[in-house]
PDB file of N, CA and C in Angstrom:
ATOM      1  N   UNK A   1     -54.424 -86.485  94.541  1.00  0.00           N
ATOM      2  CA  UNK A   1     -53.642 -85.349  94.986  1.00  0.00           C
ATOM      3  C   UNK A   1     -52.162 -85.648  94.761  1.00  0.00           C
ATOM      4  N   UNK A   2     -51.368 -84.416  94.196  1.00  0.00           N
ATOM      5  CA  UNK A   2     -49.921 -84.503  94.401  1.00  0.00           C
ATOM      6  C   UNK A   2     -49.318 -84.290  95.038  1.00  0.00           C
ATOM      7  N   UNK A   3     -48.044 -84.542  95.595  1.00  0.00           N
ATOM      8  CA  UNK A   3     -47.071 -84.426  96.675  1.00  0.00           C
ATOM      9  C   UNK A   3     -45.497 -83.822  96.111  1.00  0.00           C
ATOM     10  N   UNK A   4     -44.695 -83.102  96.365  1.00  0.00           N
ATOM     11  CA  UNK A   4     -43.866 -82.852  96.122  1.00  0.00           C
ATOM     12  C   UNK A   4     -43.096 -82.222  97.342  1.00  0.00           C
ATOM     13  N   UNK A   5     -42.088 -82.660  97.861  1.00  0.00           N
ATOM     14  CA  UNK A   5     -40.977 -82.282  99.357  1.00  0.00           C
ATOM     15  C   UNK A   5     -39.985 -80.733  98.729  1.00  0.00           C
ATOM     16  N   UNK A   6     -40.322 -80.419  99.982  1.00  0.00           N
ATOM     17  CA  UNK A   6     -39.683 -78.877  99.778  1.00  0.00           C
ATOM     18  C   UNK A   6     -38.766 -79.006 100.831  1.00  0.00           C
ATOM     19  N   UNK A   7     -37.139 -78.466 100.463  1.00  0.00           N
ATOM     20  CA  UNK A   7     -36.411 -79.023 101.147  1.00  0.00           C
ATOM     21  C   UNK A   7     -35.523 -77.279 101.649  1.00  0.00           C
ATOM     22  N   UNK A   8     -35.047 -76.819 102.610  1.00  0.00           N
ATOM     23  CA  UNK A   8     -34.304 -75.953 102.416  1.00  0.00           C
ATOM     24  C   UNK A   8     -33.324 -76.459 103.296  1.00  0.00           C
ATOM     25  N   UNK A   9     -31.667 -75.890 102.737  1.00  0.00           N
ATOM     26  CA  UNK A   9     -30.643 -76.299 103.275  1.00  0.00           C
ATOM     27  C   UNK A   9     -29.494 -75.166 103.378  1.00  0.00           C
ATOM     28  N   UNK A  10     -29.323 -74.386 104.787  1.00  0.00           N
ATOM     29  CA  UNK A  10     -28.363 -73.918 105.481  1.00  0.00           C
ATOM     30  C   UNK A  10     -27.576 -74.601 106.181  1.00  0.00           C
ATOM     31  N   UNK A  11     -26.182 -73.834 106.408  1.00  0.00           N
ATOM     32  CA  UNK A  11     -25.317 -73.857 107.597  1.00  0.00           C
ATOM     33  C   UNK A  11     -25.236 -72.737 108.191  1.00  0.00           C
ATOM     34  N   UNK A  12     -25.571 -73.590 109.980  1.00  0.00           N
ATOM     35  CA  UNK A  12     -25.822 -72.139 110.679  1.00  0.00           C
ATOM     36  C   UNK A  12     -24.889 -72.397 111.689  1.00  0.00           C
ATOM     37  N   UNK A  13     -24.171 -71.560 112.415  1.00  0.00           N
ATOM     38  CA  UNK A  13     -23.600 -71.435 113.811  1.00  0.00           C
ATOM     39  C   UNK A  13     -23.730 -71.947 114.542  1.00  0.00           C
ATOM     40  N   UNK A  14     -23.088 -72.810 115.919  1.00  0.00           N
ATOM     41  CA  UNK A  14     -23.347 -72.728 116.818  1.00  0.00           C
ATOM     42  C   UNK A  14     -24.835 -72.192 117.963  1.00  0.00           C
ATOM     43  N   UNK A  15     -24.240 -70.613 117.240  1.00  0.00           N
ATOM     44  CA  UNK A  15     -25.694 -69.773 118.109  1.00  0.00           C
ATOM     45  C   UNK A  15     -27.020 -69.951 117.045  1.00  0.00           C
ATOM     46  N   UNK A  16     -26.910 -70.971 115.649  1.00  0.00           N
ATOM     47  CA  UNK A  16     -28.019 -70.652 115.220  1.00  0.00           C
ATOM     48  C   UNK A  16     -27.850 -69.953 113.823  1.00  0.00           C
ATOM     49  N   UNK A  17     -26.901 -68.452 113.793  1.00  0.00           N
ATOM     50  CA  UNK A  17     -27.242 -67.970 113.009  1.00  0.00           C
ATOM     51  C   UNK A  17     -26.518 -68.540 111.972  1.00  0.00           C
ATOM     52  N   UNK A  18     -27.095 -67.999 110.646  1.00  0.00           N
ATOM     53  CA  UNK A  18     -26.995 -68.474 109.330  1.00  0.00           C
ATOM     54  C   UNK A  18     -25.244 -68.321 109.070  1.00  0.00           C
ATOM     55  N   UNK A  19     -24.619 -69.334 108.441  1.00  0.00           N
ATOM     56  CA  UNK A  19     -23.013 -69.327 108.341  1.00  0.00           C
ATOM     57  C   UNK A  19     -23.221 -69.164 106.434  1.00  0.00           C
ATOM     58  N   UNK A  20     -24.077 -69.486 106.518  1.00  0.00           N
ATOM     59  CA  UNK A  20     -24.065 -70.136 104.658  1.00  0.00           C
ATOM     60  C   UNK A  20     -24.988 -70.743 104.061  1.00  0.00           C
ATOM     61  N   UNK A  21     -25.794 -70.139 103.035  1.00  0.00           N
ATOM     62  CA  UNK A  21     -26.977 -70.880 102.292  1.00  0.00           C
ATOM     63  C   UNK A  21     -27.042 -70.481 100.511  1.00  0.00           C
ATOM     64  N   UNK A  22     -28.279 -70.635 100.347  1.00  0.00           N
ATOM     65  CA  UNK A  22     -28.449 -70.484  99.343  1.00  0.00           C
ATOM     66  C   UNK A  22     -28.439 -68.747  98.973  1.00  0.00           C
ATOM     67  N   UNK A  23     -28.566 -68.025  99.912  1.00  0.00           N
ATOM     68  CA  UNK A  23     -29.194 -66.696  99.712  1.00  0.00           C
ATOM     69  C   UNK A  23     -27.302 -66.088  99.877  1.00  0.00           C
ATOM     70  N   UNK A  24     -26.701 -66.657 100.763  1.00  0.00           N
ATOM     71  CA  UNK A  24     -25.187 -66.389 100.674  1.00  0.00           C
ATOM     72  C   UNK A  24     -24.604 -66.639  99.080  1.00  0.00           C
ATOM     73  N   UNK A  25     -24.852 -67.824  98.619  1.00  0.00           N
ATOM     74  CA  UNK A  25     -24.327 -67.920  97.377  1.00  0.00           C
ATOM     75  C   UNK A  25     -24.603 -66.841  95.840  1.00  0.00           C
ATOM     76  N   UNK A  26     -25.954 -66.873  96.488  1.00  0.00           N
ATOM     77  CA  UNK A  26     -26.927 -66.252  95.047  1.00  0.00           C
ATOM     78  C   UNK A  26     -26.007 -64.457  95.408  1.00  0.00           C
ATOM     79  N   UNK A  27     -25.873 -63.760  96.512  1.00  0.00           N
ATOM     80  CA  UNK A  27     -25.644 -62.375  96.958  1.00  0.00           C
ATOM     81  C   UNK A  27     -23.810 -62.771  96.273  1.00  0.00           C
ATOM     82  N   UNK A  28     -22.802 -63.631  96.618  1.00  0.00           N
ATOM     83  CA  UNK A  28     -21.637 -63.880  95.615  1.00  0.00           C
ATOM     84  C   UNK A  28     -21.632 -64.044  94.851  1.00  0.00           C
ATOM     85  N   UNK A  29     -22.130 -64.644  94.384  1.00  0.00           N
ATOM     86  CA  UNK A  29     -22.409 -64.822  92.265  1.00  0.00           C
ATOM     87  C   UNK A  29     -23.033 -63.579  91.582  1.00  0.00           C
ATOM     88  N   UNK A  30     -23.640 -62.789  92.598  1.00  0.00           N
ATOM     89  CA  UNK A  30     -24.020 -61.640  92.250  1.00  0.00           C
ATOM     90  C   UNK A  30     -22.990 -60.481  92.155  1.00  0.00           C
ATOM     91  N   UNK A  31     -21.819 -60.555  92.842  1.00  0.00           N
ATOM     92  CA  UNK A  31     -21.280 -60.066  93.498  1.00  0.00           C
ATOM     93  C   UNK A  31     -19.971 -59.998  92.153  1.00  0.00           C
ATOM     94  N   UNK A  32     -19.602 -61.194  91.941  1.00  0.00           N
ATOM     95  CA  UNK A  32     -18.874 -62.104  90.977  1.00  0.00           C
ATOM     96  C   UNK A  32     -19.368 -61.647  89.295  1.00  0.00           C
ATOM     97  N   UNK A  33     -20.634 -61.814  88.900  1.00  0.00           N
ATOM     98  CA  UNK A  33     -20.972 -61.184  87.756  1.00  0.00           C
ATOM     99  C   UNK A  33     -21.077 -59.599  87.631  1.00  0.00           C
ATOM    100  N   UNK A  34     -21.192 -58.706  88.283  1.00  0.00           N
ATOM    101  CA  UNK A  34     -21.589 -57.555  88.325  1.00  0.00           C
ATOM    102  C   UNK A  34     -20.223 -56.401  88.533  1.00  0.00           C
ATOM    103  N   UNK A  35     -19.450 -57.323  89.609  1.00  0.00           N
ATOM    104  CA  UNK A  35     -18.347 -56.521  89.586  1.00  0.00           C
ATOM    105  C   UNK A  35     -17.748 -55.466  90.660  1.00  0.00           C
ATOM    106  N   UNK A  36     -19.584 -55.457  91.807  1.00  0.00           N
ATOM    107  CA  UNK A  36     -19.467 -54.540  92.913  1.00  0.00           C
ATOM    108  C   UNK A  36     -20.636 -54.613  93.211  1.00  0.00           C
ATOM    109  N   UNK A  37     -19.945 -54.747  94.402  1.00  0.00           N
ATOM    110  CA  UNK A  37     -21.101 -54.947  95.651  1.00  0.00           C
ATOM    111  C   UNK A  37     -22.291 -54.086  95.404  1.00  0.00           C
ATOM    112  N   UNK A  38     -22.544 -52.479  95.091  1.00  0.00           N
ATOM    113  CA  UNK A  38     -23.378 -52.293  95.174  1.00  0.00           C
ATOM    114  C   UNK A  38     -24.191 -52.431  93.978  1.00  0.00           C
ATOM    115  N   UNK A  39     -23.444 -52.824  92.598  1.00  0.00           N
ATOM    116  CA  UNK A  39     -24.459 -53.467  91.384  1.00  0.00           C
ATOM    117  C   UNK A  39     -24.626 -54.875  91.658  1.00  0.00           C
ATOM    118  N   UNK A  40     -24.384 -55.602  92.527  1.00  0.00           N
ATOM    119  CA  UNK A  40     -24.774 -56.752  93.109  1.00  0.00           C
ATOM    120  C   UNK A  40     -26.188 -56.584  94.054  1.00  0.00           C
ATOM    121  N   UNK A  41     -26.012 -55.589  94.613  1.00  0.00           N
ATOM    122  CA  UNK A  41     -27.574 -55.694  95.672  1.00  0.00           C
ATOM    123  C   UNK A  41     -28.103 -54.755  94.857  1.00  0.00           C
ATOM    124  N   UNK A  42     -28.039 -54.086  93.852  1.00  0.00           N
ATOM    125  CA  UNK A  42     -29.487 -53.446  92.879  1.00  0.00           C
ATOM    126  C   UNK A  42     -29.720 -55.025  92.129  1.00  0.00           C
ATOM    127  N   UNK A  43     -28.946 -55.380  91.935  1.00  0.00           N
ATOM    128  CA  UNK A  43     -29.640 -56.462  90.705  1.00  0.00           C
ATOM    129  C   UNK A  43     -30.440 -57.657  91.818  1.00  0.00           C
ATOM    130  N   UNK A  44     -30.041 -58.071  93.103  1.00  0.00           N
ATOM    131  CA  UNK A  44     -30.656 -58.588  94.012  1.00  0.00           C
ATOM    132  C   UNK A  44     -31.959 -57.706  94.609  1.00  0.00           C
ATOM    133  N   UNK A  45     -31.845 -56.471  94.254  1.00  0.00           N
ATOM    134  CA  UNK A  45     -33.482 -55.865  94.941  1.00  0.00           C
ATOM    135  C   UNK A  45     -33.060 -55.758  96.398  1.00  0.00           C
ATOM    136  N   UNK A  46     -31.624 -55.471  96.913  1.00  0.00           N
ATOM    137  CA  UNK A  46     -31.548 -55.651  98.711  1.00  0.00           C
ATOM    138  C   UNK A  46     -30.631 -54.190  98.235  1.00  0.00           C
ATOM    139  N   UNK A  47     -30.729 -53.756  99.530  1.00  0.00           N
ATOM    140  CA  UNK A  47     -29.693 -52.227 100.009  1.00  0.00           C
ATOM    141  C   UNK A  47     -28.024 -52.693  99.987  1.00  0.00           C
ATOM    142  N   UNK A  48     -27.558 -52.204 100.058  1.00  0.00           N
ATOM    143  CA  UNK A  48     -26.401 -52.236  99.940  1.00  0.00           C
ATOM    144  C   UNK A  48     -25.735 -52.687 101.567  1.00  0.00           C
ATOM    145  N   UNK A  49     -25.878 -51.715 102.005  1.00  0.00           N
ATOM    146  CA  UNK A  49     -25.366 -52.478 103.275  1.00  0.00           C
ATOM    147  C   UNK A  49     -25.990 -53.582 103.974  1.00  0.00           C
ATOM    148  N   UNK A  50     -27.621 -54.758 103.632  1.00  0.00           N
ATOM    149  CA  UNK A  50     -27.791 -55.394 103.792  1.00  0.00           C
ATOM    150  C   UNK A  50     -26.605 -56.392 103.047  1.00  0.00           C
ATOM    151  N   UNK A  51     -26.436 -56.458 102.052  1.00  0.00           N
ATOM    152  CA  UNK A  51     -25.987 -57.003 100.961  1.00  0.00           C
ATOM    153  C   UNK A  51     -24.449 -57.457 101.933  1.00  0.00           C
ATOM    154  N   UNK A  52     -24.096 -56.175 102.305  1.00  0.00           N
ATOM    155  CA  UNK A  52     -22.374 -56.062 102.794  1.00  0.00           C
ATOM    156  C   UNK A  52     -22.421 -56.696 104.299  1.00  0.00           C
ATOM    157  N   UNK A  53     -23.651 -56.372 104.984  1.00  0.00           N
ATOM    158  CA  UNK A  53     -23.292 -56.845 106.255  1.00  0.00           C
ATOM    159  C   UNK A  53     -23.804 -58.045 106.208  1.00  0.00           C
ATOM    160  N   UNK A  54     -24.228 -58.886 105.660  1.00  0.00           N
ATOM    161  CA  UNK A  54     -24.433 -60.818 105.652  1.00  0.00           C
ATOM    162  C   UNK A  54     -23.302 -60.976 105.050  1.00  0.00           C
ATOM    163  N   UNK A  55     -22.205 -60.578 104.286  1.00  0.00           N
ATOM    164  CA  UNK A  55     -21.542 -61.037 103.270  1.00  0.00           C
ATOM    165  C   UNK A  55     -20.650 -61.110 104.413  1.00  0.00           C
ATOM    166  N   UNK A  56     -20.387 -59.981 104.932  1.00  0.00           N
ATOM    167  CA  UNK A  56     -19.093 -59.241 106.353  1.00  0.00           C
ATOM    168  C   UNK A  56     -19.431 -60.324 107.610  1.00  0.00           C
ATOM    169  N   UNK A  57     -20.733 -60.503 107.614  1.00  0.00           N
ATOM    170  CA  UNK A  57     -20.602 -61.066 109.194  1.00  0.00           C
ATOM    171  C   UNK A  57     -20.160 -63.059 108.145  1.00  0.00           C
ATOM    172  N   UNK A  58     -20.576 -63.669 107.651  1.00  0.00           N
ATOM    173  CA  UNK A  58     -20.361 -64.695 107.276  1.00  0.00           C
ATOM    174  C   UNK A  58     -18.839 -64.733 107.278  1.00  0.00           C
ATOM    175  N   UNK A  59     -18.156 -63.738 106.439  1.00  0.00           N
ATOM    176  CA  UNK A  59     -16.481 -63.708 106.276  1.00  0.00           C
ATOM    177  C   UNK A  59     -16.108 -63.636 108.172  1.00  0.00           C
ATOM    178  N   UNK A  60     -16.691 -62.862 109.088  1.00  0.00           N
ATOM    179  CA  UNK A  60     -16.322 -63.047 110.817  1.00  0.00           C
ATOM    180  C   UNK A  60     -16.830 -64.339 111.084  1.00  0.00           C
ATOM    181  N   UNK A  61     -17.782 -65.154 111.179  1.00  0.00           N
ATOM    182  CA  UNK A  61     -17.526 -66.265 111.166  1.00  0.00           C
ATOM    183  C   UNK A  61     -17.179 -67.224 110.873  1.00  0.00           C
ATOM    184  N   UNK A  62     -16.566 -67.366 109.632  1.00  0.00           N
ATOM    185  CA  UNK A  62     -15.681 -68.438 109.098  1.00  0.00           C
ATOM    186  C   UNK A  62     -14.207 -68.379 109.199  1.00  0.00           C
ATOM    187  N   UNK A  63     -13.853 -66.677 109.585  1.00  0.00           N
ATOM    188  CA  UNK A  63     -12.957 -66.718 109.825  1.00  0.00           C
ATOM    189  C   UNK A  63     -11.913 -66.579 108.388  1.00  0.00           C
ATOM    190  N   UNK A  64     -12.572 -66.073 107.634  1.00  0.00           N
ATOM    191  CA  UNK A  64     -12.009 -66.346 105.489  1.00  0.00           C
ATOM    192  C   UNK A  64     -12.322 -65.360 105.222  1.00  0.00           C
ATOM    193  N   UNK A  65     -11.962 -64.481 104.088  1.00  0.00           N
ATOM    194  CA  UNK A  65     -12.548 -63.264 103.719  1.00  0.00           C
ATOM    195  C   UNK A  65     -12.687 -63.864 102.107  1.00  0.00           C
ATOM    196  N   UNK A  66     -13.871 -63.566 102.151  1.00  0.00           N
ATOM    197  CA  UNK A  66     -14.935 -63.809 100.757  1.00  0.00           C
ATOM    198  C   UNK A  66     -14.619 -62.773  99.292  1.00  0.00           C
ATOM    199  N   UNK A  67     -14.438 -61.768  99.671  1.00  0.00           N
ATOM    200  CA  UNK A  67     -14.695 -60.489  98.995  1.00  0.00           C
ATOM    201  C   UNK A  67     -13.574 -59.792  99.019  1.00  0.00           C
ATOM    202  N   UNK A  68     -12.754 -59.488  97.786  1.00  0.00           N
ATOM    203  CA  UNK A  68     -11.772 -58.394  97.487  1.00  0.00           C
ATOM    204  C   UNK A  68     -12.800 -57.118  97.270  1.00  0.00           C
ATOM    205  N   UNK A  69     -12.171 -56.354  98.201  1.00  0.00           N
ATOM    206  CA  UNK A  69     -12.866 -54.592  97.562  1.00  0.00           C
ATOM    207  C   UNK A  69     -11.727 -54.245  97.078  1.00  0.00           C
ATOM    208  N   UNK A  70     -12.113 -53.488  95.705  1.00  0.00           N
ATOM    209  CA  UNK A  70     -10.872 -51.893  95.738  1.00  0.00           C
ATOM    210  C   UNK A  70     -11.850 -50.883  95.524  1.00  0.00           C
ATOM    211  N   UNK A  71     -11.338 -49.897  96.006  1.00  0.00           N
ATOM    212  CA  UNK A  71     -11.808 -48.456  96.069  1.00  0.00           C
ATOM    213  C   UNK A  71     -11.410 -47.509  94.991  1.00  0.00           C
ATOM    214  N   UNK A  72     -12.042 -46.694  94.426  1.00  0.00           N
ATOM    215  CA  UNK A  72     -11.619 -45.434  93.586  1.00  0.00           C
ATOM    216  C   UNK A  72     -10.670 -45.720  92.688  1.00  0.00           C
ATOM    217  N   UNK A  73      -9.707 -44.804  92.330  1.00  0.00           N
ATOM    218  CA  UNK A  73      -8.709 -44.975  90.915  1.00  0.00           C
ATOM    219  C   UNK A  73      -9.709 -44.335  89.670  1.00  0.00           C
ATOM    220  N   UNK A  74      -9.184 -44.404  88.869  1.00  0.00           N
ATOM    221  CA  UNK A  74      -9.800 -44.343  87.129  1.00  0.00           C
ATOM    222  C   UNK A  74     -10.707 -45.115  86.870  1.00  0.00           C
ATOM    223  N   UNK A  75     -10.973 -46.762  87.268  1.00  0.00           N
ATOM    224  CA  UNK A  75     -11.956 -47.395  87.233  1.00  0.00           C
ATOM    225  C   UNK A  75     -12.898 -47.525  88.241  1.00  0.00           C
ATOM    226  N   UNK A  76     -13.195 -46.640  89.245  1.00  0.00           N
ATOM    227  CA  UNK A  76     -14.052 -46.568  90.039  1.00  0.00           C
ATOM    228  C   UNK A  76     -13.918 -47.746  91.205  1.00  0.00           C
ATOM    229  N   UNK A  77     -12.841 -48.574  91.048  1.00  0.00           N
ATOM    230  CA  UNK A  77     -13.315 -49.397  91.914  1.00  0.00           C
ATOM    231  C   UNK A  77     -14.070 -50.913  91.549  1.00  0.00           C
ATOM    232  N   UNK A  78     -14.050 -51.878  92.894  1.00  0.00           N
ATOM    233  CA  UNK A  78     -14.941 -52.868  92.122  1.00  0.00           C
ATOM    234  C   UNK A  78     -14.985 -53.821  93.505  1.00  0.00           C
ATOM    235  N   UNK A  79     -15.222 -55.149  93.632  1.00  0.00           N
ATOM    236  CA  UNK A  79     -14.948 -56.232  94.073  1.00  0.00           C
ATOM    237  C   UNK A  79     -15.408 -57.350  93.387  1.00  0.00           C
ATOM    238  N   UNK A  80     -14.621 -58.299  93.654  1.00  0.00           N
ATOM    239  CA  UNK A  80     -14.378 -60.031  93.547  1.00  0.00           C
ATOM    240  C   UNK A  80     -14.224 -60.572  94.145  1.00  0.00           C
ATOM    241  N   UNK A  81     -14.719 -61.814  94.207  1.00  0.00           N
ATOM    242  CA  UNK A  81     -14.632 -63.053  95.163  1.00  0.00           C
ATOM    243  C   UNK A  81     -13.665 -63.569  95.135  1.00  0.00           C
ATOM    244  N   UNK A  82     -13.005 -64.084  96.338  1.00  0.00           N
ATOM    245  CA  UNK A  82     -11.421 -64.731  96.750  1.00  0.00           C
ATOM    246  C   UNK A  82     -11.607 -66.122  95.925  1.00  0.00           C
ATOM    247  N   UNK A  83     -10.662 -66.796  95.736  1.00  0.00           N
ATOM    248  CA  UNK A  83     -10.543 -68.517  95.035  1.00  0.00           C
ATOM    249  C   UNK A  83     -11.562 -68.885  96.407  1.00  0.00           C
ATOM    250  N   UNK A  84     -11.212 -68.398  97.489  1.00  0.00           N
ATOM    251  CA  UNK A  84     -11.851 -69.444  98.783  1.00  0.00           C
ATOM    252  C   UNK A  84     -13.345 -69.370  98.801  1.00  0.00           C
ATOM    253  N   UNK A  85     -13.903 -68.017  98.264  1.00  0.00           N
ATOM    254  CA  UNK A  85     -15.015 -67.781  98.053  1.00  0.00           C
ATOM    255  C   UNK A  85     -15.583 -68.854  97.090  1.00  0.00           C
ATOM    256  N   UNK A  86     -14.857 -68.543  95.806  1.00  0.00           N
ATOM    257  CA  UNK A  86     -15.807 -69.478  94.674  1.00  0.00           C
ATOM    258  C   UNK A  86     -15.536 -70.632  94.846  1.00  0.00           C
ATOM    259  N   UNK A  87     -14.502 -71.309  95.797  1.00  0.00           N
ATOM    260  CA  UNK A  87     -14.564 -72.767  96.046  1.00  0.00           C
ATOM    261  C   UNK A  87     -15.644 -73.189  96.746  1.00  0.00           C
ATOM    262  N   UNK A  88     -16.008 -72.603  97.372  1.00  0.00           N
ATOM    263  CA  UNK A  88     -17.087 -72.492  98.296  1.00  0.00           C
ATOM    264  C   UNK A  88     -18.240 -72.343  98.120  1.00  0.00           C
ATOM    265  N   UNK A  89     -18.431 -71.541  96.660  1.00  0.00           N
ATOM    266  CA  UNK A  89     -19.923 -71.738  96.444  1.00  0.00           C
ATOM    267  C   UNK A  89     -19.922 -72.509  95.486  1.00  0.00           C
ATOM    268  N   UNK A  90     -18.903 -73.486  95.001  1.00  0.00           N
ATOM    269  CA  UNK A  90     -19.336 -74.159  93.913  1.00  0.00           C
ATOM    270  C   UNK A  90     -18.928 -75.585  94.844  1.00  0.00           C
ATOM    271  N   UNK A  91     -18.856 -75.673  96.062  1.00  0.00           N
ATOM    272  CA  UNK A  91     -18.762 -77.533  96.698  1.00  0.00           C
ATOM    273  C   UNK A  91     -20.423 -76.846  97.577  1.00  0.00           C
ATOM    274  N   UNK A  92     -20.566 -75.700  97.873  1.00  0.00           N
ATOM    275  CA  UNK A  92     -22.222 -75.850  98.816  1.00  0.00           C
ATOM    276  C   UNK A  92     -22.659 -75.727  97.979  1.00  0.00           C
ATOM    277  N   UNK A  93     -22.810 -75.845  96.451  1.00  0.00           N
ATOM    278  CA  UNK A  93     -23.831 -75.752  95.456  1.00  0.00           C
ATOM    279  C   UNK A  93     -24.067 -77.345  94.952  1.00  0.00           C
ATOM    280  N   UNK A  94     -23.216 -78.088  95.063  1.00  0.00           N
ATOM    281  CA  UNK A  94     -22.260 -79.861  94.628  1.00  0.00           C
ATOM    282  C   UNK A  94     -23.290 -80.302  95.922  1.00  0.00           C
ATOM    283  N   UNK A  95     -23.049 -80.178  97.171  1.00  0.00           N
ATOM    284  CA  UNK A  95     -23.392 -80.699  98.562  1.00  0.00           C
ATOM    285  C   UNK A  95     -25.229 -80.596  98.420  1.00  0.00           C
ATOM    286  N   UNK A  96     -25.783 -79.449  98.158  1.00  0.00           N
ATOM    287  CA  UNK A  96     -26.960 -78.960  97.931  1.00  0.00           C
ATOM    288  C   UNK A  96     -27.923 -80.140  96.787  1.00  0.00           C
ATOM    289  N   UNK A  97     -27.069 -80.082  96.381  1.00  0.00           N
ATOM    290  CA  UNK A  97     -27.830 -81.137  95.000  1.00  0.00           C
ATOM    291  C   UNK A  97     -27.856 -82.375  95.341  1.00  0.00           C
ATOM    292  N   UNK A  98     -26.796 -82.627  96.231  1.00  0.00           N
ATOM    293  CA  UNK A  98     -26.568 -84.059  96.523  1.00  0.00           C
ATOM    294  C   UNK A  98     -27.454 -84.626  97.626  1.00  0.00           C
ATOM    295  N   UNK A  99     -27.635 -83.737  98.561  1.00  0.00           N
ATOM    296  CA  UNK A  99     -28.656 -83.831  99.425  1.00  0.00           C
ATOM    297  C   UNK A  99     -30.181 -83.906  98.861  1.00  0.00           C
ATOM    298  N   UNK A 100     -30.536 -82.795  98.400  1.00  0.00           N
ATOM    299  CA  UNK A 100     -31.865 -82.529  97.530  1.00  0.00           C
ATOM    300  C   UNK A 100     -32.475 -83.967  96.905  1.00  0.00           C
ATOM    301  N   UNK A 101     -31.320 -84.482  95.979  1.00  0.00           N
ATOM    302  CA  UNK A 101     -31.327 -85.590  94.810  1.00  0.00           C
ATOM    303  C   UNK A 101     -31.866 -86.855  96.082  1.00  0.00           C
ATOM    304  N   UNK A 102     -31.257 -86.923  97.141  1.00  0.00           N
ATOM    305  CA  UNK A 102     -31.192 -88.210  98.088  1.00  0.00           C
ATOM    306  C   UNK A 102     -32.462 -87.819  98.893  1.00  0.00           C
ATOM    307  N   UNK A 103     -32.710 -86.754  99.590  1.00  0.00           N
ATOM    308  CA  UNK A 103     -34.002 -86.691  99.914  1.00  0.00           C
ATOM    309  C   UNK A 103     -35.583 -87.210  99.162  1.00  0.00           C
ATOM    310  N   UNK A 104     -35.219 -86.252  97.456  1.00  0.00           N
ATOM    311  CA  UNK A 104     -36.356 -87.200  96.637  1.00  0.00           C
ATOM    312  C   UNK A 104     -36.542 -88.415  96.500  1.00  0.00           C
ATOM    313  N   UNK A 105     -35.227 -88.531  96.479  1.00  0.00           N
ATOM    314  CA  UNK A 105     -35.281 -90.458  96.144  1.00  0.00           C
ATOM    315  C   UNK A 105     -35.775 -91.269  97.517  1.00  0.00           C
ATOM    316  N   UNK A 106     -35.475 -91.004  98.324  1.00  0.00           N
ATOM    317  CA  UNK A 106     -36.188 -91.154  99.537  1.00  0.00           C
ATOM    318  C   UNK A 106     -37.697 -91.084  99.886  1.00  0.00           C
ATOM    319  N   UNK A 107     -37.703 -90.138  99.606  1.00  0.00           N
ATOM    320  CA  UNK A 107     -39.386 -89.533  99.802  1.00  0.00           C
ATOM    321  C   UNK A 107     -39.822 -90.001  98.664  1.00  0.00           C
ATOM    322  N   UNK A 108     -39.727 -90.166  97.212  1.00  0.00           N
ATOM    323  CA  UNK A 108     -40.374 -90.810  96.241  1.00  0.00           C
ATOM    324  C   UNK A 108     -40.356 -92.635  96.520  1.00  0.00           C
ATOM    325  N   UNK A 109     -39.497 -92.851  97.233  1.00  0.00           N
ATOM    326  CA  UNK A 109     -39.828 -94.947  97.619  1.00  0.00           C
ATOM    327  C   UNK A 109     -40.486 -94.820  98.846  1.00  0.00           C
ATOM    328  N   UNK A 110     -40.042 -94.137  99.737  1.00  0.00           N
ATOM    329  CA  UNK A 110     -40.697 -94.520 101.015  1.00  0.00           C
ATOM    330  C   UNK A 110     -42.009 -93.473 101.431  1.00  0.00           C
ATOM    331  N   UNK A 111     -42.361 -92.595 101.089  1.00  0.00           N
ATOM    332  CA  UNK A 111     -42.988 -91.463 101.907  1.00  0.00           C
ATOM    333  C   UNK A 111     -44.562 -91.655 100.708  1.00  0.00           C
ATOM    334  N   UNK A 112     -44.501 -91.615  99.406  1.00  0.00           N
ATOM    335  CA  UNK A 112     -45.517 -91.563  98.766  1.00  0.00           C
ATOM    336  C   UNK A 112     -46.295 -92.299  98.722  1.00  0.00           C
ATOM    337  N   UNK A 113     -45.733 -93.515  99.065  1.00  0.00           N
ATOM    338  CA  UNK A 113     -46.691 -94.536  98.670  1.00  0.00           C
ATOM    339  C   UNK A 113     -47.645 -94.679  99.983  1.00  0.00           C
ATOM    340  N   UNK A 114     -47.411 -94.003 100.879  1.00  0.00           N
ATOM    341  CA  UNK A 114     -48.212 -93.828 102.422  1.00  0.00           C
ATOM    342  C   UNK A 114     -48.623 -92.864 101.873  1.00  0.00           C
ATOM    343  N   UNK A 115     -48.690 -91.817 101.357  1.00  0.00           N
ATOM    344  CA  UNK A 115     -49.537 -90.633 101.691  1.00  0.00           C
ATOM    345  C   UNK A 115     -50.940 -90.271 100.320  1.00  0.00           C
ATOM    346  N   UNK A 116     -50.131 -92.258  99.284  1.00  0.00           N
ATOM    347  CA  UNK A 116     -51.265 -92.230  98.353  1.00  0.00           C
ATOM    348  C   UNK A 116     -50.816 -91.162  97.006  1.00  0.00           C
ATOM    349  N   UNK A 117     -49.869 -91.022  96.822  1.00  0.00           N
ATOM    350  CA  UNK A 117     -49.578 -90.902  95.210  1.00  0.00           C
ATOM    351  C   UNK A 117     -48.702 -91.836  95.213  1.00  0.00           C
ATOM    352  N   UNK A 118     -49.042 -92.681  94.304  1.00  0.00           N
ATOM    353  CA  UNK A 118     -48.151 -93.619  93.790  1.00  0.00           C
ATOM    354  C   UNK A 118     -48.352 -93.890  92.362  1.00  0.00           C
TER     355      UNK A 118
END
């Protein structure tokens, strides 16, 4: 039999709730390629105001605002992610790997050879 560790990695609040994960990053990069929020949550398969209110409550708890909107004009409008934003998903994307990478290596010396794949 094979073994392989499934790892998931958030930052959550105080109370718990989610501050920042993987599903935060993937909804900004979405956000970032597309050009607007709401061609960001069609291409994610989520509603729009799901999309806006994890994005909105994360920016109230960190206390940072993630997301430039503009509204209307000739080009309809759009949003982009702040520098603070994409710094941010590119050190929890750095942090993510680094963890992940150290867990396997872990679990591949110490954990397998007990559970008999070796």
């Amino acid at each position: 039999m094979s073994y392989k560790l499934r790892t998931k990695i958030w930052i959550a609040d105080q109370s718990g709730d989610v501050l920042f994960g993987m599903g935060r990053v993937k909804m900004l990069e979405a956000v970032e390629q597309h050009g607007s929020l709401n061609a960001a949550a069609k291409a994610l398969k989520m509603s729009y105001r799901a999309l806006w209110g994890r994005i909105k409550a994360t920016e109230e708890r960190l206390g940072k605002q993630l997301v430039v909107r503009t509204t209307g004009g000739t080009s309809g409008g759009g949003s982009a992610l702040t520098p603070y934003a994409k710094e941010l998903v590119i050190e929890f994307r750095a942090f993510r790997r680094q963890v992940l990478d150290q867990a396997d290596e872990r679990f591949n010396k110490m954990l397998l050879t007990k559970l008999g794949n070796e």
